[in-house]
Each structure stands twice: as structure tokens, then as C-alpha cells.
PDB file of N, CA and C in Angstrom:
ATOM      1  N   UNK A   1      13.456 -21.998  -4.522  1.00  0.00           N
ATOM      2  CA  UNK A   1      13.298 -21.180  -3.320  1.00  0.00           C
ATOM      3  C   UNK A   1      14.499 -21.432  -2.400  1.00  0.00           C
ATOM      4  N   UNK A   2      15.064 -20.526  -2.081  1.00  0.00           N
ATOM      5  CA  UNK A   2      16.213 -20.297  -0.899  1.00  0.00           C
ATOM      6  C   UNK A   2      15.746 -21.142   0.500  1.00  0.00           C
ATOM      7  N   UNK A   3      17.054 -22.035   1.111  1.00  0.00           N
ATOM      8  CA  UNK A   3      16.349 -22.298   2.742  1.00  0.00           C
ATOM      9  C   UNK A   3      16.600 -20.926   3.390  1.00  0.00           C
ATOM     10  N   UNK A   4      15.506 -21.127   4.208  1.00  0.00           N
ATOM     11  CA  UNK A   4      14.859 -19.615   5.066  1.00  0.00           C
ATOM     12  C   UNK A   4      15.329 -20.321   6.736  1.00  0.00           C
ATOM     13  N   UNK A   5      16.160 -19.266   7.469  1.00  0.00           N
ATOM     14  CA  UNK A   5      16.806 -19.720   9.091  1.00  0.00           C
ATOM     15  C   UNK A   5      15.765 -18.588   9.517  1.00  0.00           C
ATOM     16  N   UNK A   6      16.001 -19.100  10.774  1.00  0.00           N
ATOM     17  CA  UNK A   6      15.187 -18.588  11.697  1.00  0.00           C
ATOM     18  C   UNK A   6      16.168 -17.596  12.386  1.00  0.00           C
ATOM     19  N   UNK A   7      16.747 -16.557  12.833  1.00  0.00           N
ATOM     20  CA  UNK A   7      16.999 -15.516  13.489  1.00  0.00           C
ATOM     21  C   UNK A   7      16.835 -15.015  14.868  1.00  0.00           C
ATOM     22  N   UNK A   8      17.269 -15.273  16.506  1.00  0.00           N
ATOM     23  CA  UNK A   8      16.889 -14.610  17.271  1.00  0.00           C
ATOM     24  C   UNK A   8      18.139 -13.352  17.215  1.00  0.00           C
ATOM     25  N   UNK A   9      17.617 -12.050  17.343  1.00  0.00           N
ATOM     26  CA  UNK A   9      18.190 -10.745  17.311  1.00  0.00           C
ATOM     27  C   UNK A   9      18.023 -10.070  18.071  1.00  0.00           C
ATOM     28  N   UNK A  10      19.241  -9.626  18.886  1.00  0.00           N
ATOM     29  CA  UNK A  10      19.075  -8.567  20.390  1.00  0.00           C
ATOM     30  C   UNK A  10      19.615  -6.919  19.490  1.00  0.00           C
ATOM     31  N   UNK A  11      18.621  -5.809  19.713  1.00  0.00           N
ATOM     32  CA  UNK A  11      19.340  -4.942  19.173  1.00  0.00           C
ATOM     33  C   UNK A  11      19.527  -4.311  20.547  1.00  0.00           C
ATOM     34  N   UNK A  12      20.520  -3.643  20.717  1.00  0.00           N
ATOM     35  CA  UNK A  12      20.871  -2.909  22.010  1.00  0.00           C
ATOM     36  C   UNK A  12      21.353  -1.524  22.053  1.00  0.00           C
ATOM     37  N   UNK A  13      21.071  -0.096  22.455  1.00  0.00           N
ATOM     38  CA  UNK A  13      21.221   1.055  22.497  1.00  0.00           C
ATOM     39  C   UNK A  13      20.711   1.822  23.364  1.00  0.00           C
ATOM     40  N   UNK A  14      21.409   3.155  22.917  1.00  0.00           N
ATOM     41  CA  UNK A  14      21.274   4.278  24.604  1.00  0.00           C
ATOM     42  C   UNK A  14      20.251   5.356  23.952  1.00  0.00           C
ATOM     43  N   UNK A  15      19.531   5.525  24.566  1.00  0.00           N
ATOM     44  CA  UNK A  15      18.392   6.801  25.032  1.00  0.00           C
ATOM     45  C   UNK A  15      19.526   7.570  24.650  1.00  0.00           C
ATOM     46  N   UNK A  16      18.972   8.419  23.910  1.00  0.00           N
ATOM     47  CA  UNK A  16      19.441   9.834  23.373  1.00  0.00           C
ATOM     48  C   UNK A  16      18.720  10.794  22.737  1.00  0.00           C
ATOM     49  N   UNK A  17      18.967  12.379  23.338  1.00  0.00           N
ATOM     50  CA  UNK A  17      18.237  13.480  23.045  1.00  0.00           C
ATOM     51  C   UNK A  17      16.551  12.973  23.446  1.00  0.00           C
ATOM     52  N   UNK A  18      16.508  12.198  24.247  1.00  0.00           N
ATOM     53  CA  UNK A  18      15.054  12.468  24.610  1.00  0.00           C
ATOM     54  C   UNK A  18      14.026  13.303  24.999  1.00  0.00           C
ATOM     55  N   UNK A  19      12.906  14.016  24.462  1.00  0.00           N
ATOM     56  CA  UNK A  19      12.372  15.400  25.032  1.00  0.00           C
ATOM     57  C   UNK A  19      11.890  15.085  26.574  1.00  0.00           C
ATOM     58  N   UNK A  20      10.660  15.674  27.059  1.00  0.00           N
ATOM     59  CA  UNK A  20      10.580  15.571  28.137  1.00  0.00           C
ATOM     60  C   UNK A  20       9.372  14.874  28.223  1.00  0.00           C
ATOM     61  N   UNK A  21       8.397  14.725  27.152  1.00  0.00           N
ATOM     62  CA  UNK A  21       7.589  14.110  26.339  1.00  0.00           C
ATOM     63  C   UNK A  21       7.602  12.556  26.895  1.00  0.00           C
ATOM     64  N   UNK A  22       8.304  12.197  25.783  1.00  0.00           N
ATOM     65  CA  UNK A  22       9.149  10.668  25.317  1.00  0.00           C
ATOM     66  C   UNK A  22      10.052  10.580  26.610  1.00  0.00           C
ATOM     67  N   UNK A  23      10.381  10.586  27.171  1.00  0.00           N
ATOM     68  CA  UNK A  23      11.355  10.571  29.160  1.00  0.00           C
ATOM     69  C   UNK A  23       9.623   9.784  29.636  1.00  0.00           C
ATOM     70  N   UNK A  24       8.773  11.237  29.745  1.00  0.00           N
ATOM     71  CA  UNK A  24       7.506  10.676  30.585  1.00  0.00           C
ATOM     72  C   UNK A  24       6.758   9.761  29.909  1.00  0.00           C
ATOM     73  N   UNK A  25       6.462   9.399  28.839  1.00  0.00           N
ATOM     74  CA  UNK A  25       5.928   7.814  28.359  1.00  0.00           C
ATOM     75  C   UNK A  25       6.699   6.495  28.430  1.00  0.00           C
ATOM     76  N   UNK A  26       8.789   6.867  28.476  1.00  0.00           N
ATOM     77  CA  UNK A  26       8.814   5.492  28.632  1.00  0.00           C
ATOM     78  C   UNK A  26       9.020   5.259  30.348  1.00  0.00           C
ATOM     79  N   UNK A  27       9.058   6.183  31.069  1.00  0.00           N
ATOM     80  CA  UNK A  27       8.839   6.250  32.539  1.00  0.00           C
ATOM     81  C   UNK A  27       7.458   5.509  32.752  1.00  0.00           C
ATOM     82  N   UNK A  28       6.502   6.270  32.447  1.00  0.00           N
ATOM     83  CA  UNK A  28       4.806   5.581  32.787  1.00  0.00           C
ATOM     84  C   UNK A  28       4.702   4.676  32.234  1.00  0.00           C
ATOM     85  N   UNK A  29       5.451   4.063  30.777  1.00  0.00           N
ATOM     86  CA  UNK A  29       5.390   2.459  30.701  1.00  0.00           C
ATOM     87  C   UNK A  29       6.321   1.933  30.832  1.00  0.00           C
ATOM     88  N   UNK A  30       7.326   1.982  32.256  1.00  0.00           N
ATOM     89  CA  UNK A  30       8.411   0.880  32.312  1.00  0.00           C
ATOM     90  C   UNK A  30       7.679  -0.304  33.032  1.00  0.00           C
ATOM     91  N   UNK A  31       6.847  -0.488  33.447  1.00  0.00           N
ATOM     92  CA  UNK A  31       6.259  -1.709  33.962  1.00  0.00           C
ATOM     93  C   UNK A  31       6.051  -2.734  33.414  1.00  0.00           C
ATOM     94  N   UNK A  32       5.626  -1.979  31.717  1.00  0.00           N
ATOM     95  CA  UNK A  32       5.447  -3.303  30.632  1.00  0.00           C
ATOM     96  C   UNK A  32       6.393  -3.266  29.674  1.00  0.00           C
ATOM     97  N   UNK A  33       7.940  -2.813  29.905  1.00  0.00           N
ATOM     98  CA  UNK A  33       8.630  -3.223  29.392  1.00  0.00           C
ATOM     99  C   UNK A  33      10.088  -3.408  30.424  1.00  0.00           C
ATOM    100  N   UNK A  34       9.616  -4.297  31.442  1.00  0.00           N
ATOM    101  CA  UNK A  34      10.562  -5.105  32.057  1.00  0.00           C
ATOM    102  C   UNK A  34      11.202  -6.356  31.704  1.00  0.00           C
ATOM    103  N   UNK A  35      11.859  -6.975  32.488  1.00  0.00           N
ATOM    104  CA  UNK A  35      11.998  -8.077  32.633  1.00  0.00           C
ATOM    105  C   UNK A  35      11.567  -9.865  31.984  1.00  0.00           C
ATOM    106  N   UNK A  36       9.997  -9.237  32.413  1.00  0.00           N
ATOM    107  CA  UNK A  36       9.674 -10.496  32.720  1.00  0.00           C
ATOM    108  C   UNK A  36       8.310 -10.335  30.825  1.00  0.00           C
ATOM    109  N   UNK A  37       8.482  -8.959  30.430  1.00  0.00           N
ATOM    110  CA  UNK A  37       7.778  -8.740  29.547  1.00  0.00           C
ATOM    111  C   UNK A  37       9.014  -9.275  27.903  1.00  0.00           C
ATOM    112  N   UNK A  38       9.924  -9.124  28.553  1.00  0.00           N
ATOM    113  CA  UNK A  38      11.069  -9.666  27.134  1.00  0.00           C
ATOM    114  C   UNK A  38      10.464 -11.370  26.378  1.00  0.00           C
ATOM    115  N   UNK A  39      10.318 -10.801  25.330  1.00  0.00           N
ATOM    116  CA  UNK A  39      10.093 -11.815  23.686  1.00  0.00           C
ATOM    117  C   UNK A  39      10.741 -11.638  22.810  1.00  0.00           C
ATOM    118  N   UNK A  40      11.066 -12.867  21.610  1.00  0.00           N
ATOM    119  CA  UNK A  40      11.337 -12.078  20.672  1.00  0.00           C
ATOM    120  C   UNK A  40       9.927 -12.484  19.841  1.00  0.00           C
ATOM    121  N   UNK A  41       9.794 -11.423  18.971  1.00  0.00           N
ATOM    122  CA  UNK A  41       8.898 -11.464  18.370  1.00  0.00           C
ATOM    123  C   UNK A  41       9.213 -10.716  17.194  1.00  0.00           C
ATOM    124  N   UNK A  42       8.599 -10.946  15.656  1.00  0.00           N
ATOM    125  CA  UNK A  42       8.813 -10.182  14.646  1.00  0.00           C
ATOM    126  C   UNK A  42       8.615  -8.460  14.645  1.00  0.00           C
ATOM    127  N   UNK A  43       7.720  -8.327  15.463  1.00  0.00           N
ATOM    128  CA  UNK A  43       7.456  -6.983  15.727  1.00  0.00           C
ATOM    129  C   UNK A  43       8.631  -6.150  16.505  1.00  0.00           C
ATOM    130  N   UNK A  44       9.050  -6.500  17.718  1.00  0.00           N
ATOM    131  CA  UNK A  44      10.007  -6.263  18.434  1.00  0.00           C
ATOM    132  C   UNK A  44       9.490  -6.298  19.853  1.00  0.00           C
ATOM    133  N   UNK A  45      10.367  -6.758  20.847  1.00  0.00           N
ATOM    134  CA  UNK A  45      10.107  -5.795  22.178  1.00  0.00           C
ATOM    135  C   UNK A  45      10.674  -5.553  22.940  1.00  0.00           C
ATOM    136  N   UNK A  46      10.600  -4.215  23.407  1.00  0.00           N
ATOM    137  CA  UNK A  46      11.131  -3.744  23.937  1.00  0.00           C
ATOM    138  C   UNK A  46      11.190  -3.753  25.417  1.00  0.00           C
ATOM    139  N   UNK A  47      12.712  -3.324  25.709  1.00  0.00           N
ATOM    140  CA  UNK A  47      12.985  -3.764  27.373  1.00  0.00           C
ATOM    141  C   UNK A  47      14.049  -2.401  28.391  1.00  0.00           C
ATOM    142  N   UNK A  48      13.692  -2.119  29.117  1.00  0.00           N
ATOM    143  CA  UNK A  48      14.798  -1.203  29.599  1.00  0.00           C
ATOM    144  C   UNK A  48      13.944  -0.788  31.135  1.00  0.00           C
ATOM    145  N   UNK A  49      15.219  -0.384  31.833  1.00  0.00           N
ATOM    146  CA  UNK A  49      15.104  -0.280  33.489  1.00  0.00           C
ATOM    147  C   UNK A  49      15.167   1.270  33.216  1.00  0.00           C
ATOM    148  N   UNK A  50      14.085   1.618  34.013  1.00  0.00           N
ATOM    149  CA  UNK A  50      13.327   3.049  34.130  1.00  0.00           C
ATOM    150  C   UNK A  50      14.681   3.387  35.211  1.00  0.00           C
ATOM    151  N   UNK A  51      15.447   3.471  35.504  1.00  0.00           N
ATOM    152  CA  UNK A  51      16.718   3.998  36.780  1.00  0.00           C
ATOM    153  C   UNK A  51      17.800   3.518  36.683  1.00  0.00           C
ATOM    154  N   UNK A  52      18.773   3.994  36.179  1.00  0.00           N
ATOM    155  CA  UNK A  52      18.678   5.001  35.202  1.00  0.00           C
ATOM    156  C   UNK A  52      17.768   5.163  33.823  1.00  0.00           C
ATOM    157  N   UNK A  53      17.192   5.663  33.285  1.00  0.00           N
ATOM    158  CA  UNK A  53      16.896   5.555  32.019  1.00  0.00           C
ATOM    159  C   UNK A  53      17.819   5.988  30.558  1.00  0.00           C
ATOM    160  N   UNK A  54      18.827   4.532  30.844  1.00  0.00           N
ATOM    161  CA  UNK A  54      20.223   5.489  29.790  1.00  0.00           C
ATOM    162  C   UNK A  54      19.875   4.046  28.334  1.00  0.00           C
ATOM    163  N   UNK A  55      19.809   2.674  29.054  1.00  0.00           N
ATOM    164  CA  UNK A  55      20.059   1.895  28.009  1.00  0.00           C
ATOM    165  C   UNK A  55      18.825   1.578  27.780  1.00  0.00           C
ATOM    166  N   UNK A  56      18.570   0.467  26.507  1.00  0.00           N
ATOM    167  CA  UNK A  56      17.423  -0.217  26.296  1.00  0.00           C
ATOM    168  C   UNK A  56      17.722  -2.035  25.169  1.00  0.00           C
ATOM    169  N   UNK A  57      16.922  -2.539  25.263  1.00  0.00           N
ATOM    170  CA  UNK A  57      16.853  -3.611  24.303  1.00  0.00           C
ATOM    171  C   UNK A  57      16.136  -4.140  23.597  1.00  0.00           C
ATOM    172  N   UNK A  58      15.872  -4.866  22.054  1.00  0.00           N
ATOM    173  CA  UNK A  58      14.724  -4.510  21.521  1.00  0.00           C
ATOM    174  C   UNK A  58      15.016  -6.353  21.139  1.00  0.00           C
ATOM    175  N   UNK A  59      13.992  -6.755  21.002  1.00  0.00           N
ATOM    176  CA  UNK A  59      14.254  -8.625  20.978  1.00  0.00           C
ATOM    177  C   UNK A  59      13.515  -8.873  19.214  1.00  0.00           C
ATOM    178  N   UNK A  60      14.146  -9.844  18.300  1.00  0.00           N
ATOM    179  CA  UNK A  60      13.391  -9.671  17.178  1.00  0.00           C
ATOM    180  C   UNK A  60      13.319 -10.959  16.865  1.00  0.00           C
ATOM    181  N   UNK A  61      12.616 -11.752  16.102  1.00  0.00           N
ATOM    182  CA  UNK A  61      12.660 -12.693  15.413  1.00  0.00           C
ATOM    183  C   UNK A  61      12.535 -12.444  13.805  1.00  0.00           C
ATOM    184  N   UNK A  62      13.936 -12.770  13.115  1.00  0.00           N
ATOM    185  CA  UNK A  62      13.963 -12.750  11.460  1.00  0.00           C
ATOM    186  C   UNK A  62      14.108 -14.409  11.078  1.00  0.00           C
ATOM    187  N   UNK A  63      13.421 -14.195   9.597  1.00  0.00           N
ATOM    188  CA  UNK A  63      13.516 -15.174   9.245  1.00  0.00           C
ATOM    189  C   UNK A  63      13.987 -14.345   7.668  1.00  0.00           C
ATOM    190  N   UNK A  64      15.073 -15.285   7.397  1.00  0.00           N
ATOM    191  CA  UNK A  64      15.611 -14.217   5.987  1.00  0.00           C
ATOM    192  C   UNK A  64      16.214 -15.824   5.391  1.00  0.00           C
ATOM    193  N   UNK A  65      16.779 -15.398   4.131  1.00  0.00           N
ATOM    194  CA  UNK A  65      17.720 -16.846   3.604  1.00  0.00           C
ATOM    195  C   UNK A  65      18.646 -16.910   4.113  1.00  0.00           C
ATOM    196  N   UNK A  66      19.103 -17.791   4.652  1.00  0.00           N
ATOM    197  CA  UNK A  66      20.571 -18.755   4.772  1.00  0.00           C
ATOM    198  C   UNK A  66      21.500 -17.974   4.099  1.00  0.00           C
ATOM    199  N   UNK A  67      21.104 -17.979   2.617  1.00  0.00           N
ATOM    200  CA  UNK A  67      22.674 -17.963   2.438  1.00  0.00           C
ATOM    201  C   UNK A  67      23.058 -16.271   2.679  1.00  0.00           C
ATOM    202  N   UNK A  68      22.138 -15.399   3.133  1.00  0.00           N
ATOM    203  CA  UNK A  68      22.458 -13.860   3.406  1.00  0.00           C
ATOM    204  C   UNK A  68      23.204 -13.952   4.563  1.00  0.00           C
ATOM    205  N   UNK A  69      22.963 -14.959   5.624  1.00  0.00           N
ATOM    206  CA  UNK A  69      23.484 -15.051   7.099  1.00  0.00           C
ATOM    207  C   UNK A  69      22.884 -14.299   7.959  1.00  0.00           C
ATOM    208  N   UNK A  70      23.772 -14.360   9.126  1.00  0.00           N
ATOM    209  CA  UNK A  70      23.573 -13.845  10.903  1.00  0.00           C
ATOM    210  C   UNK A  70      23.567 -12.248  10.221  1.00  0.00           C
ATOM    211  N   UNK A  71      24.533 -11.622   9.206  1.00  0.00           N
ATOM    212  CA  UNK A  71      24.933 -10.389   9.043  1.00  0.00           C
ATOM    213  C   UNK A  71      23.277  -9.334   8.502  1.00  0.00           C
ATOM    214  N   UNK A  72      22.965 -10.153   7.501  1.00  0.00           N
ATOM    215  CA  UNK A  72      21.641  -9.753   6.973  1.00  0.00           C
ATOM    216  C   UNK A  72      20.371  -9.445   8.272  1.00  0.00           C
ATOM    217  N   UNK A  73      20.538 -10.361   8.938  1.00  0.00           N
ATOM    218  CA  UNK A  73      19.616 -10.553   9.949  1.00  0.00           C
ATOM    219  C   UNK A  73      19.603  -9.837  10.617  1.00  0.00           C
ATOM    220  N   UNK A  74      20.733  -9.113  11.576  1.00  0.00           N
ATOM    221  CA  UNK A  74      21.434  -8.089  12.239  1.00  0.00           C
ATOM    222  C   UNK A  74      20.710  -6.296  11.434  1.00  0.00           C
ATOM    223  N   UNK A  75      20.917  -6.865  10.031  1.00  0.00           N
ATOM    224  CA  UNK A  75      20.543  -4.827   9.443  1.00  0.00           C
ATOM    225  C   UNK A  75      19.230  -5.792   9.727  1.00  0.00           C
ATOM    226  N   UNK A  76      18.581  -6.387   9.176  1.00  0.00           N
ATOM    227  CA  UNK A  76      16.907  -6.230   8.900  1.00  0.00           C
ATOM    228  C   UNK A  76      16.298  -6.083  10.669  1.00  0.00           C
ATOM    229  N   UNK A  77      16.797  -6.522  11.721  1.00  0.00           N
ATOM    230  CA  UNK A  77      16.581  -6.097  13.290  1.00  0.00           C
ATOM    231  C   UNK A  77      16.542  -4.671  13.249  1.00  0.00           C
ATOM    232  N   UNK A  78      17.621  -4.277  13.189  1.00  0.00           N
ATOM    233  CA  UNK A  78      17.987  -3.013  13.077  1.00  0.00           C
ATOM    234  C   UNK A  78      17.462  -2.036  12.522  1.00  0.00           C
ATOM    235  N   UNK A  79      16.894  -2.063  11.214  1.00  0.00           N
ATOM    236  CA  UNK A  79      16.822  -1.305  11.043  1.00  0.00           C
ATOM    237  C   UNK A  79      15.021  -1.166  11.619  1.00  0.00           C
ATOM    238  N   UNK A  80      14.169  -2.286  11.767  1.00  0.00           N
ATOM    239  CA  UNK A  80      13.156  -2.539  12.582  1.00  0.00           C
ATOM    240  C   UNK A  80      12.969  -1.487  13.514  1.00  0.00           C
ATOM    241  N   UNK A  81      13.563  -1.994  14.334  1.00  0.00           N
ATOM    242  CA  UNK A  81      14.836  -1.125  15.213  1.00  0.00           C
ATOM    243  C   UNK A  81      14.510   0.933  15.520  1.00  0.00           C
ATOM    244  N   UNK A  82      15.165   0.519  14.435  1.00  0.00           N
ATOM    245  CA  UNK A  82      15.639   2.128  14.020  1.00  0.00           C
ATOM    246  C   UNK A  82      14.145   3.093  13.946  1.00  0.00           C
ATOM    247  N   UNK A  83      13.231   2.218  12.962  1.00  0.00           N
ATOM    248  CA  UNK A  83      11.765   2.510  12.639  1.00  0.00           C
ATOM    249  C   UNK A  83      11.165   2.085  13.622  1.00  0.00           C
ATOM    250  N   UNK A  84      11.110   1.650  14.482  1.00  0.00           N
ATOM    251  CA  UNK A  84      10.309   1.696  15.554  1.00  0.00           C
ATOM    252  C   UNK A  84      10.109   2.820  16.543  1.00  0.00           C
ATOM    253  N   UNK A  85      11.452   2.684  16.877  1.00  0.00           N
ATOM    254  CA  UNK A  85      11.896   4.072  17.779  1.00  0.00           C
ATOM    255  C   UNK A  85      11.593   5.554  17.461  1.00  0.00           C
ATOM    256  N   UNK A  86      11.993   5.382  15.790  1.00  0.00           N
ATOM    257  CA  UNK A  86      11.646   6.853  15.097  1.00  0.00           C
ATOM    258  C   UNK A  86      10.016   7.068  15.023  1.00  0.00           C
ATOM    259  N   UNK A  87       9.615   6.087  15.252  1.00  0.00           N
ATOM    260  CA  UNK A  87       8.054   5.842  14.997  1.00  0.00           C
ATOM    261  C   UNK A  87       7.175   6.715  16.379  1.00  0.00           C
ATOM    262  N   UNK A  88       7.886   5.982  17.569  1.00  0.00           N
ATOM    263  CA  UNK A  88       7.415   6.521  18.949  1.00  0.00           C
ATOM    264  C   UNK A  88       8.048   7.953  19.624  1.00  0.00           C
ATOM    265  N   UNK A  89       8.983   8.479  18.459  1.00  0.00           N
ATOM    266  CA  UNK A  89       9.270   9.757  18.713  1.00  0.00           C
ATOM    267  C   UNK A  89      10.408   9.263  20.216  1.00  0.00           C
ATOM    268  N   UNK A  90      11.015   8.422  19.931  1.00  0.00           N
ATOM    269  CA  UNK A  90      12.561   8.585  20.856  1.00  0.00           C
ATOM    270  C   UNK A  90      13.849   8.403  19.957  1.00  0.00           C
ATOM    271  N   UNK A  91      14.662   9.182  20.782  1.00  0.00           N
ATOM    272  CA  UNK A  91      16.061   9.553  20.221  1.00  0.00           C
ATOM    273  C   UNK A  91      17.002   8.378  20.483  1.00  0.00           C
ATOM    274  N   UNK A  92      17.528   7.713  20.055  1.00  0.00           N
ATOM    275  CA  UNK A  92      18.464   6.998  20.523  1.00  0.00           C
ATOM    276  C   UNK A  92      20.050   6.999  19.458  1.00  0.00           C
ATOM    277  N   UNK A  93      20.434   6.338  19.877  1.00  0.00           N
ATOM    278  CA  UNK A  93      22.206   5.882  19.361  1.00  0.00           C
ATOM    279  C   UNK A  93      22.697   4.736  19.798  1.00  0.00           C
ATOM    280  N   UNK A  94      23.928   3.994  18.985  1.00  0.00           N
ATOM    281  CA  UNK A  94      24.625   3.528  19.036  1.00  0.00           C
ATOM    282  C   UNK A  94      24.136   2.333  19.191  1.00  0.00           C
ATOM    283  N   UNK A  95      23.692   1.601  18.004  1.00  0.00           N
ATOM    284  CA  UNK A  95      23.231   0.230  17.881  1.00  0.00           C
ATOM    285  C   UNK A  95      23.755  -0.788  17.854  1.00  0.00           C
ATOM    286  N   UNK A  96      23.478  -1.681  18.590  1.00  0.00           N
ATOM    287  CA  UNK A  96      24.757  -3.189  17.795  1.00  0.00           C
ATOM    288  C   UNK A  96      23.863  -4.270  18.095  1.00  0.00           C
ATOM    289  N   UNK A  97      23.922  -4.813  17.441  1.00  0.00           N
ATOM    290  CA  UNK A  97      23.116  -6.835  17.236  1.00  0.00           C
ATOM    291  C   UNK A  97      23.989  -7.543  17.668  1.00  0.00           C
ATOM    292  N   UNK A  98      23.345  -8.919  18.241  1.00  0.00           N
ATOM    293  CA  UNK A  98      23.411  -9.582  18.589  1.00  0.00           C
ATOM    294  C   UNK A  98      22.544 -10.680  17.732  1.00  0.00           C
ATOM    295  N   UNK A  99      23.247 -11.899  17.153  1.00  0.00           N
ATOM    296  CA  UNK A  99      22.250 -12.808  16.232  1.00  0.00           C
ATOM    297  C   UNK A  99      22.834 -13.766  16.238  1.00  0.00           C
ATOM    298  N   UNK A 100      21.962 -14.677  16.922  1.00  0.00           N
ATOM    299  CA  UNK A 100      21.632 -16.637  17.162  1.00  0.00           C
ATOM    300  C   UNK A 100      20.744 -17.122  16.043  1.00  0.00           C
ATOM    301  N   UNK A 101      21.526 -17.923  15.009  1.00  0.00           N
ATOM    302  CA  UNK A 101      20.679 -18.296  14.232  1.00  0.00           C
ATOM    303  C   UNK A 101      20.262 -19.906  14.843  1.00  0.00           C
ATOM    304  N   UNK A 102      18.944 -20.046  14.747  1.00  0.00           N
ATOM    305  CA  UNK A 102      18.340 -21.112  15.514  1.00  0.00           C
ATOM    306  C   UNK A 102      18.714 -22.596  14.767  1.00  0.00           C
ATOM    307  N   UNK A 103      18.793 -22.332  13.734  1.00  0.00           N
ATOM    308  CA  UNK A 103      19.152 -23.436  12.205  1.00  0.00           C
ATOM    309  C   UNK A 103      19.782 -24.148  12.729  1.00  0.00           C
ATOM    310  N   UNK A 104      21.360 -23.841  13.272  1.00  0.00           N
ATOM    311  CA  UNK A 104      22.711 -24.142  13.104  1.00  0.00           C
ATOM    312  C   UNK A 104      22.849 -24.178  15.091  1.00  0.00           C
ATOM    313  N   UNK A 105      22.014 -23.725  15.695  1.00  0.00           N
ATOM    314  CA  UNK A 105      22.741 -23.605  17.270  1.00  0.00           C
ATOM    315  C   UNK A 105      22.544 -25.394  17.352  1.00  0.00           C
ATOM    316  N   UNK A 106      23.414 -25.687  17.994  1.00  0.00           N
ATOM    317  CA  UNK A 106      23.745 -26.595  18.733  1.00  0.00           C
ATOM    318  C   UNK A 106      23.193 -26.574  20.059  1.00  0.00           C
ATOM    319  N   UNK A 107      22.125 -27.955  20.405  1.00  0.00           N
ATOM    320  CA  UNK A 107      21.366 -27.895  21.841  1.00  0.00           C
ATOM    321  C   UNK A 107      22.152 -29.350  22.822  1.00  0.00           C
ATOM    322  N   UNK A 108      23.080 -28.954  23.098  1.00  0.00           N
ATOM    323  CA  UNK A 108      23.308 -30.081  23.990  1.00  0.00           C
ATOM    324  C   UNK A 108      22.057 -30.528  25.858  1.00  0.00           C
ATOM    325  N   UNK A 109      21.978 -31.949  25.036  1.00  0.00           N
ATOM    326  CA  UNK A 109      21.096 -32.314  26.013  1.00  0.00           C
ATOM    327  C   UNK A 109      21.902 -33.236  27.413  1.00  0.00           C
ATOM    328  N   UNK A 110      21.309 -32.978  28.497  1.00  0.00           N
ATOM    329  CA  UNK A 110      21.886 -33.889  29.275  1.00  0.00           C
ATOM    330  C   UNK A 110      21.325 -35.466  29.131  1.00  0.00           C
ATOM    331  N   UNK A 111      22.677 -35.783  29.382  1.00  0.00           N
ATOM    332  CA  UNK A 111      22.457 -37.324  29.825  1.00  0.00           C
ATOM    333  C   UNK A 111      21.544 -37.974  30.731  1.00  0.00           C
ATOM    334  N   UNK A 112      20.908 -39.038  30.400  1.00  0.00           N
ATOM    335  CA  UNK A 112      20.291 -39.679  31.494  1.00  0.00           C
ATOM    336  C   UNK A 112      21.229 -40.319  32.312  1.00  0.00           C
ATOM    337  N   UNK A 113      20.915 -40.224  33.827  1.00  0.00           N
ATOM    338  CA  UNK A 113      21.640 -39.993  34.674  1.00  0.00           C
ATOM    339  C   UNK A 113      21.857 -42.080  34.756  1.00  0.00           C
ATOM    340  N   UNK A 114      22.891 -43.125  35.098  1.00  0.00           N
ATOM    341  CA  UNK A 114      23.128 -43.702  35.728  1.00  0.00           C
ATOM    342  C   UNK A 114      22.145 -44.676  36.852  1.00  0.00           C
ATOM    343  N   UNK A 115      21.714 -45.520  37.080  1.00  0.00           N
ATOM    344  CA  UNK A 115      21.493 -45.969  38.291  1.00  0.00           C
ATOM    345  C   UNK A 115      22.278 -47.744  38.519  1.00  0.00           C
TER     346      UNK A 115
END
């Protein structure tokens, strides 16, 4: 069996061709996809400021093999991603990842302080 990394994945893109439909559902739910609602989670979630309503961000957690990398991790977000959006009937474009593999980050801790 392959070692399996853990994956945090930002996918990031713009609202596009939205009807008037899909405008008024992610308007009436920008409340629960603010700020303070951002996870990552295998499912995804989603984040974007209702004013303008141009960008958005979708948070993922993959877990894939090692030896595929950050790159693998990035399409399998994505394309999440992609099917999600197409799922809720919004238009979007122009995708790009962002991927922290948790395996390999480096956590520098502070020092205990002196007395």
C-alpha cells in the first residue's frame, strides 16, 4: 500500500454567466458562506462576499498517495470543484489551487521564553 498525505486545497474562481436564479440563492445564502463559516473539509466549502458577487473559494481536504503529489491533489480539488458548482447550477471560470501538503509542512514552534 502507497503512504497516503493529507492535502489542504484552496480552489479559487470567478462567478460566471450566472442566471438570475443562481445570483438570488447565492445572495440569500451569503450568510453561511462567510468568513467565519470557512473549513476544509472533503466535501468542500464554500466561501465568497455577496458585494461584489464576482469571486469565490472552495476549501478541500484530499488525501491521495505521496508519490502522485501537491499536483494530483490540486485536479482531484478541482475537479470536486468543478462538480459541485455544476451540481448547484452556477457558472463559473478560471480555476487555480492552492495545495499545503500537511505530511511535509514544517511547524515551527516558539521557544520557551528565558527567565
Amino acid at each position: 500500500m502507497a503512504e497516503q498525505h493529507t492535502y489542504r486545497v484552496i480552489v479559487r474562481g470567478t462567478w460566471d454567466g450566472l442566471t438570475e436564479d443562481a445570483r438570488a440563492r447565492l445572495l440569500a445564502e451569503a450568510d453561511e458562506h462567510g468568513m467565519t463559516n470557512m473549513r476544509f473539509t472533503e466535501e468542500g466549502s464554500l466561501s465568497y462576499e455577496p458585494a461584489p458577487l464576482k469571486h469565490f473559494s472552495m476549501r478541500y481536504v484530499v488525501v491521495s498517495d505521496a508519490a502522485d503529489g501537491e499536483e494530483m491533489a490540486g485536479v482531484i480539488a478541482q475537479d470536486r470543484a468543478e462538480g459541485a458548482l455544476r451540481g448547484l447550477g452556477y457558472g463559473f471560470r478560471d480555476l487555480r489551487c492552492t495545495v499545503t501538503d500537511l505530511d511535509t509542512m514544517k511547524i515551527n514552534r516558539k521557544s520557551r521564553t528565558r527567565r
